[in-house]
Protein backbone atom coordinates (compact mmCIF):
# COMPACT_ATOMS: atom_id res chain seq x y z
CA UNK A 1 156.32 83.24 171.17
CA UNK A 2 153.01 84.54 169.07
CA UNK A 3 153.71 85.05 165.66
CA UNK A 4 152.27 88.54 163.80
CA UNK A 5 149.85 88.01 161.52
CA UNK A 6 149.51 91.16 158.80
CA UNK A 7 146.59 90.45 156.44
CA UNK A 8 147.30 93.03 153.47
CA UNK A 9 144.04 93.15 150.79
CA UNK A 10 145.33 94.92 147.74
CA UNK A 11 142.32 96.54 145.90
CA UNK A 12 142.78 97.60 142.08
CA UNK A 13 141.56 101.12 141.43
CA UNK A 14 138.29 101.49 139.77
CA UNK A 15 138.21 101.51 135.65
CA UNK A 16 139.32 104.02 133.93
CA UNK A 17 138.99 105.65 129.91
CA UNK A 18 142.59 104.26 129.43
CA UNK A 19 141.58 101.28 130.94
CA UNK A 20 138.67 100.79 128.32
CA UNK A 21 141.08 102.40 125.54
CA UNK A 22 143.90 100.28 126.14
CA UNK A 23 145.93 102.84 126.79
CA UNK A 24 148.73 104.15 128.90
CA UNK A 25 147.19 105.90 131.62
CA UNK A 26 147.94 109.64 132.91
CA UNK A 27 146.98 110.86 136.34
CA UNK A 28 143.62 110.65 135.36
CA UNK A 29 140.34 110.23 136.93
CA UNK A 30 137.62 107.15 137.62
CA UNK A 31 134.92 106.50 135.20
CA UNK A 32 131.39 107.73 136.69
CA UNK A 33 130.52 103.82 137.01
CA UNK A 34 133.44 102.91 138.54
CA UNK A 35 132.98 105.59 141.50
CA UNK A 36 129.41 103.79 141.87
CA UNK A 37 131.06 100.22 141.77
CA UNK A 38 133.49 101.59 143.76
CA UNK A 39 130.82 102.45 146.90
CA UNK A 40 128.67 99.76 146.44
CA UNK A 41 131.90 97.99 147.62
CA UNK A 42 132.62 99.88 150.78
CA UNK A 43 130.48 97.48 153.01
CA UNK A 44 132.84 94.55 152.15
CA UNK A 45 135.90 96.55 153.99
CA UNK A 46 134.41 95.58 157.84
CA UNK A 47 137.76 95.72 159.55
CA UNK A 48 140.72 98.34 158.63
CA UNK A 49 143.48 98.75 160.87
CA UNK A 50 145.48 100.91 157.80
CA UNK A 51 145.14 101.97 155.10
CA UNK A 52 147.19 102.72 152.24
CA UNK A 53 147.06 104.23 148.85
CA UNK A 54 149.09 104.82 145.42
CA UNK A 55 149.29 108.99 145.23
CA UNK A 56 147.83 108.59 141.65
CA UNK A 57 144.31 110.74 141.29
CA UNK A 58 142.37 106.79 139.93
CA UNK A 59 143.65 105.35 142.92
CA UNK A 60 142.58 108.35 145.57
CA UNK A 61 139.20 108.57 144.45
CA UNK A 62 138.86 104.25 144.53
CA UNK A 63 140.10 104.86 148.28
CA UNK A 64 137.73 107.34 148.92
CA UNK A 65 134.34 105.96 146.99
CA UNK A 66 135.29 102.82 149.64
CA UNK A 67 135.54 104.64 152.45
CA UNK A 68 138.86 104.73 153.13
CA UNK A 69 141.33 106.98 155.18
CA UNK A 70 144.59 106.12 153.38
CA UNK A 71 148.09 107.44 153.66
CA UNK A 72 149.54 107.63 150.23
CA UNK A 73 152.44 105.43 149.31
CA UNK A 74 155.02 106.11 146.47
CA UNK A 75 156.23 102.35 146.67
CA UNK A 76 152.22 102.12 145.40
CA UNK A 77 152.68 103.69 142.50
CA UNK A 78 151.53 102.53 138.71
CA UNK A 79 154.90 101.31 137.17
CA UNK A 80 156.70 104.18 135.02
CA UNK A 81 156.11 103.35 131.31
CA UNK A 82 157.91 106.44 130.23
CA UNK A 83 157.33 107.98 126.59
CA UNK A 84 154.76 105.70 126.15
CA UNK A 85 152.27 107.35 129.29
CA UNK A 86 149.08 108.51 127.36
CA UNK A 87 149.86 106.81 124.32
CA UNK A 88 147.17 103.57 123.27
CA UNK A 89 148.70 100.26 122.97
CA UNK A 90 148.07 100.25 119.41
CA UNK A 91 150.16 103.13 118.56
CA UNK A 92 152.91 101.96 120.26
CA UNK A 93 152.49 98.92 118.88
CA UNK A 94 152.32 100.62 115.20
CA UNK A 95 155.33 102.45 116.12
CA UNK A 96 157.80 100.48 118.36
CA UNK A 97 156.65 97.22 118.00
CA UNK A 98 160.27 95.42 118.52
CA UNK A 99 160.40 98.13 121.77
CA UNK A 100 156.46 96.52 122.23
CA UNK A 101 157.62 92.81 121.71
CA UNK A 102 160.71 93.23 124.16
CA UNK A 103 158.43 95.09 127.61
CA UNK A 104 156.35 91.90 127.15
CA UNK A 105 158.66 89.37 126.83
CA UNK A 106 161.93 90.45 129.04
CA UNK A 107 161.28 91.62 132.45
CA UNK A 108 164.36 93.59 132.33
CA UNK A 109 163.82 95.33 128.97
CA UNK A 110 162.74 99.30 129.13
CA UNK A 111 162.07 100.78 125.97
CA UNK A 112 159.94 103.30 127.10
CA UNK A 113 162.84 104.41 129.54
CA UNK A 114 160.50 103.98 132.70
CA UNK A 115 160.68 101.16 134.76
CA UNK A 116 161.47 97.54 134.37
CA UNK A 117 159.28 94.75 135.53
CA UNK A 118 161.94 93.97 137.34
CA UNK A 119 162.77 97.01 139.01
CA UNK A 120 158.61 97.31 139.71
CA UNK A 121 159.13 94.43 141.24
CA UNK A 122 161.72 94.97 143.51
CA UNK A 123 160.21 98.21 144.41
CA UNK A 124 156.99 96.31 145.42
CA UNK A 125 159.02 93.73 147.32
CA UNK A 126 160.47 96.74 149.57
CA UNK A 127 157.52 97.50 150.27
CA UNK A 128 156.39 94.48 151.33
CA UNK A 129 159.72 93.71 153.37
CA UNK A 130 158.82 96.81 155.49
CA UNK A 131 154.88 95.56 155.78
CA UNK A 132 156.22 92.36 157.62
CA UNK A 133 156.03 93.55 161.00
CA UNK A 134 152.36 94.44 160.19
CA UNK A 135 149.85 93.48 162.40
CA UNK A 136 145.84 93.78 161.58
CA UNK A 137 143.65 94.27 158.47
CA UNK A 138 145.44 96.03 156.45
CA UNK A 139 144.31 97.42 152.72
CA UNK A 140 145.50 99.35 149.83
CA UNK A 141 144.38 100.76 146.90
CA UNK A 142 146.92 100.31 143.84
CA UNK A 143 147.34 99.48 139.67
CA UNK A 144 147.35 96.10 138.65
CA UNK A 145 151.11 96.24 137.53
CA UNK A 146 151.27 96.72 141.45
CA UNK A 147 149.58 93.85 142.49
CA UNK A 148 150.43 91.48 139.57
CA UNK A 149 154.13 92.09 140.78
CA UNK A 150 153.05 91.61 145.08
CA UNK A 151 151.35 88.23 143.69
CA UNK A 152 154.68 87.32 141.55
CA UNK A 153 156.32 88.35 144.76
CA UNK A 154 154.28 85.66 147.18
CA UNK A 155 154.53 83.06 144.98
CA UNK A 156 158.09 83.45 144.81
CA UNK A 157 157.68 82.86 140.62
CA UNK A 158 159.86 84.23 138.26
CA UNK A 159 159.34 87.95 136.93
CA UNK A 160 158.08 86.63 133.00
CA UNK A 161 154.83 84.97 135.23
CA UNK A 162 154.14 88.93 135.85
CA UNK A 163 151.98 88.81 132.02
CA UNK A 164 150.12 85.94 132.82
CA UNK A 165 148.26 87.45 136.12
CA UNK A 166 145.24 89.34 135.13
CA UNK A 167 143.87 92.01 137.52
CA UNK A 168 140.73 93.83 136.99
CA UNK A 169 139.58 96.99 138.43
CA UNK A 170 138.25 96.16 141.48
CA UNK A 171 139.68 92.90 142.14
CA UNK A 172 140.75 92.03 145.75
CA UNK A 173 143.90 90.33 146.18
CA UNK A 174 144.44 89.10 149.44
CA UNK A 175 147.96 88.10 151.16
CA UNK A 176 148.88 86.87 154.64
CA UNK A 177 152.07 88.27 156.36
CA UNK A 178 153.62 85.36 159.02
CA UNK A 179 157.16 84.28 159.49
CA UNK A 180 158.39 86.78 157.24
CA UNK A 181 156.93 85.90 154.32
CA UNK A 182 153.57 86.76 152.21
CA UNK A 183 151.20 84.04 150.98
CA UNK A 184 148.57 84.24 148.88
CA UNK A 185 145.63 83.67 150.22
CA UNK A 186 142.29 84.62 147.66
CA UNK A 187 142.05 86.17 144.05
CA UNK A 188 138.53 87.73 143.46
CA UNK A 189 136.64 90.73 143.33
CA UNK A 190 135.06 90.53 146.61
């Protein structure tokens, strides 16, 4: 019996003006840099069976400035922060900072009345459940909430390790599919 082997890169989109504001993004575009970061990376993506992108405009043009032919993915999608989309992290931490305190320290709390870390989480795991009979190179284009929840996911850890994974734009994260389960196999941004 051979055993499928899925190898599933997860690329963070490209940096973005929330991303430097510390803000809650919008659909909203790449920076000019990051479309030039973005295609100076395109020769590191030698192999790509699929392809796979969040439907969000940051993440399209990342896909694109690499070269790839992606089918978006709702399951990809930034997590739902609700009334606080657009908003910086200062001014909601000026004006709901119990609300603030409670996102970043409960993985079930929802003040914004988006989406739960945990329910992101979940969401991502369904994902990944349906990516197990994956075969090849496979690569997506996502938001760090995204990937910080598929590494939480492979390392079978508990939702509160979700703050403590940083993900920058442009980071590679890089899991193995086999025997029906994901494994993390590299952190970097190449």
């Amino acid at each position: 019996m051979t055993l499928l082997t899925a190898r599933l890169t997860l690329i963070c989109h490209g940096a973005t003006r929330a991303m430097r504001e510390a803000a809650f993004p919008g659909d909203e575009p790449l920076e000019p840099q990051a479309l030039a970061k973005a295609a100076a990376l395109a020769p590191l993506l030698r192999r790509v069976d699929a392809a796979w992108s969040s439907p969000a405009r940051r993440a399209l043009e990342t896909a694109m400035a690499l070269g790839l032919a992606v089918e978006t993915e709702a399951a990809l999608a930034d997590i739902d922060v609700g009334a606080w989309g657009g908003r910086s992290l200062a001014d909601v931490e000026a004006s709901d900072p119990a609300g603030l305190a409670s996102w970043m320290s409960d993985a079930a709390a929802c003040p914004h009345g988006g989406e739960t870390i945990v329910a992101l989480i979940h969401r991502v795991a369904g994902w990944l459940e349906m990516m197990k009979g994956a075969e090849g190179r496979i690569f997506t284009v996502t938001h760090p909430a995204v990937i910080r929840a598929a590494v939480v996911i492979a390392l079978d850890a508990p939702p509160a390790s979700f703050w403590r994974i940083d993900v920058e734009p442009l980071c590679f994260v890089r899991l193995q599919g086999r025997a029906g389960r994901w494994t993390l196999r590299s952190l970097g941004t190449r």
